[in-house]
C-alpha atoms as a PDB file:
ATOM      1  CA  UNK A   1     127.778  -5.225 -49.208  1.00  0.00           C
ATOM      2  CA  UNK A   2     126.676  -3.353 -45.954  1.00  0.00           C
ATOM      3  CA  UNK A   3     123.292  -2.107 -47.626  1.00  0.00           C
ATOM      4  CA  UNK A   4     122.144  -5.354 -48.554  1.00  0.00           C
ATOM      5  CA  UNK A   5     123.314  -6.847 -45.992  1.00  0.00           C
ATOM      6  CA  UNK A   6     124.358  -9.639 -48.176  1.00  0.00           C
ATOM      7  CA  UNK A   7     127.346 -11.981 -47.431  1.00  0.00           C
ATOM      8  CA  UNK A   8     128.378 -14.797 -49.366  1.00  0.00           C
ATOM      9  CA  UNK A   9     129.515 -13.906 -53.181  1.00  0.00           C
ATOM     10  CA  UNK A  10     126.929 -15.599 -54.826  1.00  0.00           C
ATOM     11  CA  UNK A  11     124.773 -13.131 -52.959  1.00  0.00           C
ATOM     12  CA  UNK A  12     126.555 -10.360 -53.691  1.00  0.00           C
ATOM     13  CA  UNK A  13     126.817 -11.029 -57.397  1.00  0.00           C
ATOM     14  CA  UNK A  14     123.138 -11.593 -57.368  1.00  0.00           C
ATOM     15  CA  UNK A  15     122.653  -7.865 -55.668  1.00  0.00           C
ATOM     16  CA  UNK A  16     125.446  -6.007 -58.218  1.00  0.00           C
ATOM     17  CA  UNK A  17     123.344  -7.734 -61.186  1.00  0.00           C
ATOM     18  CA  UNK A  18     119.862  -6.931 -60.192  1.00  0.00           C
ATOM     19  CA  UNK A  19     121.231  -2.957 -59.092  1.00  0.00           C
ATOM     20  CA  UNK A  20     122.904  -3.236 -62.870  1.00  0.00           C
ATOM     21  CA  UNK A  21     119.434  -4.540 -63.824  1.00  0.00           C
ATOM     22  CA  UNK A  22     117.515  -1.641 -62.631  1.00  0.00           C
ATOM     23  CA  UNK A  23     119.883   1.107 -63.256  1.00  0.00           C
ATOM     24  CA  UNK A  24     119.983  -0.284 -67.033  1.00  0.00           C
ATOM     25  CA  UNK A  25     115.872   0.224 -67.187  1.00  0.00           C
ATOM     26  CA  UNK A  26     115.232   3.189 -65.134  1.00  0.00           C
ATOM     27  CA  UNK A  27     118.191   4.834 -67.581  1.00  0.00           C
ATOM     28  CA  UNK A  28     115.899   3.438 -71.024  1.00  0.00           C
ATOM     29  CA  UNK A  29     112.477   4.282 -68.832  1.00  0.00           C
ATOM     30  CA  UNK A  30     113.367   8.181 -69.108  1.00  0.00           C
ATOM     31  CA  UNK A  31     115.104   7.644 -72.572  1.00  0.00           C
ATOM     32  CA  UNK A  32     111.516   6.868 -73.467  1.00  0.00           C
ATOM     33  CA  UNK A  33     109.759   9.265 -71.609  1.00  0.00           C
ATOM     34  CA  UNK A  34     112.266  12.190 -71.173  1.00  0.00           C
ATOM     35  CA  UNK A  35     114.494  11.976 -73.912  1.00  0.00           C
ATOM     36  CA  UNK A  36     112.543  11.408 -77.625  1.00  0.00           C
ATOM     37  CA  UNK A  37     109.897  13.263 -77.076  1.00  0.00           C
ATOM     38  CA  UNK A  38     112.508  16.262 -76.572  1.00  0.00           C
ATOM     39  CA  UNK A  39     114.492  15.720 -79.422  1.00  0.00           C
ATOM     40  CA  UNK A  40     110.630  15.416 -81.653  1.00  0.00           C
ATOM     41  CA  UNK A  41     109.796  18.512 -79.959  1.00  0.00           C
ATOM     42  CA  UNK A  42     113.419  20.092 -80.796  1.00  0.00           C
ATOM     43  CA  UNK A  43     113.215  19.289 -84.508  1.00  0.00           C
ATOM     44  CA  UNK A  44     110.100  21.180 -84.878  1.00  0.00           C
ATOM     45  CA  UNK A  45     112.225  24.162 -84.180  1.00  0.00           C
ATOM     46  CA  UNK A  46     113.102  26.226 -87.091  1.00  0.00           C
ATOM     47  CA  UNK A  47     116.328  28.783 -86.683  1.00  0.00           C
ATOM     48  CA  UNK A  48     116.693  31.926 -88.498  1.00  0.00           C
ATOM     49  CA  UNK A  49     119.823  32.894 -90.193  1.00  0.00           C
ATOM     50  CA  UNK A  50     120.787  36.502 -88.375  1.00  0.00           C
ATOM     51  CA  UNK A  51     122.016  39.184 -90.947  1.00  0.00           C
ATOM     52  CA  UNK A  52     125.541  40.195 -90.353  1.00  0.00           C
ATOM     53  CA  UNK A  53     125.109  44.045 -89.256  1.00  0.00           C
ATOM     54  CA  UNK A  54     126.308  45.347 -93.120  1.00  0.00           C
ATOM     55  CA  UNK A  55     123.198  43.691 -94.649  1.00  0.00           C
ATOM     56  CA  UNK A  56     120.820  45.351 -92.145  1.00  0.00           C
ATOM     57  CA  UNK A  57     119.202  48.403 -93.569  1.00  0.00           C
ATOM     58  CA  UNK A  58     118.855  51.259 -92.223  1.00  0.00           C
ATOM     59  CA  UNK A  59     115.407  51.350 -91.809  1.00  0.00           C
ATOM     60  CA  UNK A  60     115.784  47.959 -89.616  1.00  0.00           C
ATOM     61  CA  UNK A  61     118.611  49.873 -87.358  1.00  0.00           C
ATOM     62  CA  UNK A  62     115.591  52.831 -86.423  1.00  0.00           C
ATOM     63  CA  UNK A  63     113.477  49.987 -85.035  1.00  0.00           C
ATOM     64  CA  UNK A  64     116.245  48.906 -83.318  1.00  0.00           C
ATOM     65  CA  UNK A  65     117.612  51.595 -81.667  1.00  0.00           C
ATOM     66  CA  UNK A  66     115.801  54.525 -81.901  1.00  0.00           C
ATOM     67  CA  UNK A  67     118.575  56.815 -81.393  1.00  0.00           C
ATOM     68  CA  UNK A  68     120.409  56.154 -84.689  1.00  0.00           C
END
């Protein structure tokens, strides 16, 4: 491993399981952080059904577009 500078294989199994190591918390670090509080924030969200354009009135379509 040039990086490391590492040699021997014990040493470089040692250096591809600690780098395994870290990636494997930094990745569950910003699950934490990052990822659940978006997806509680997300289901707070409430959608509205849109009307298909034959059940708006035509009251609806003057706000709309105000040259109907």
């Amino acid at each position: 491993m040039r990086l490391s500078g590492t040699q021997s294989l014990p040493a470089r199994l040692v250096a591809i399981a600690l780098a395994t190591a870290v990636s494997i918390a930094a990745a569950y670090a910003l699950y934490r952080l990052v990822e659940r509080p978006a997806q509680a924030w997300s289901a707070r969200l409430r959608y509205h059904r849109r009307r298909e354009p034959s059940e708006t009135r035509p009251e609806e379509l003057e706000q709309l577009n105000p040259a109907f």
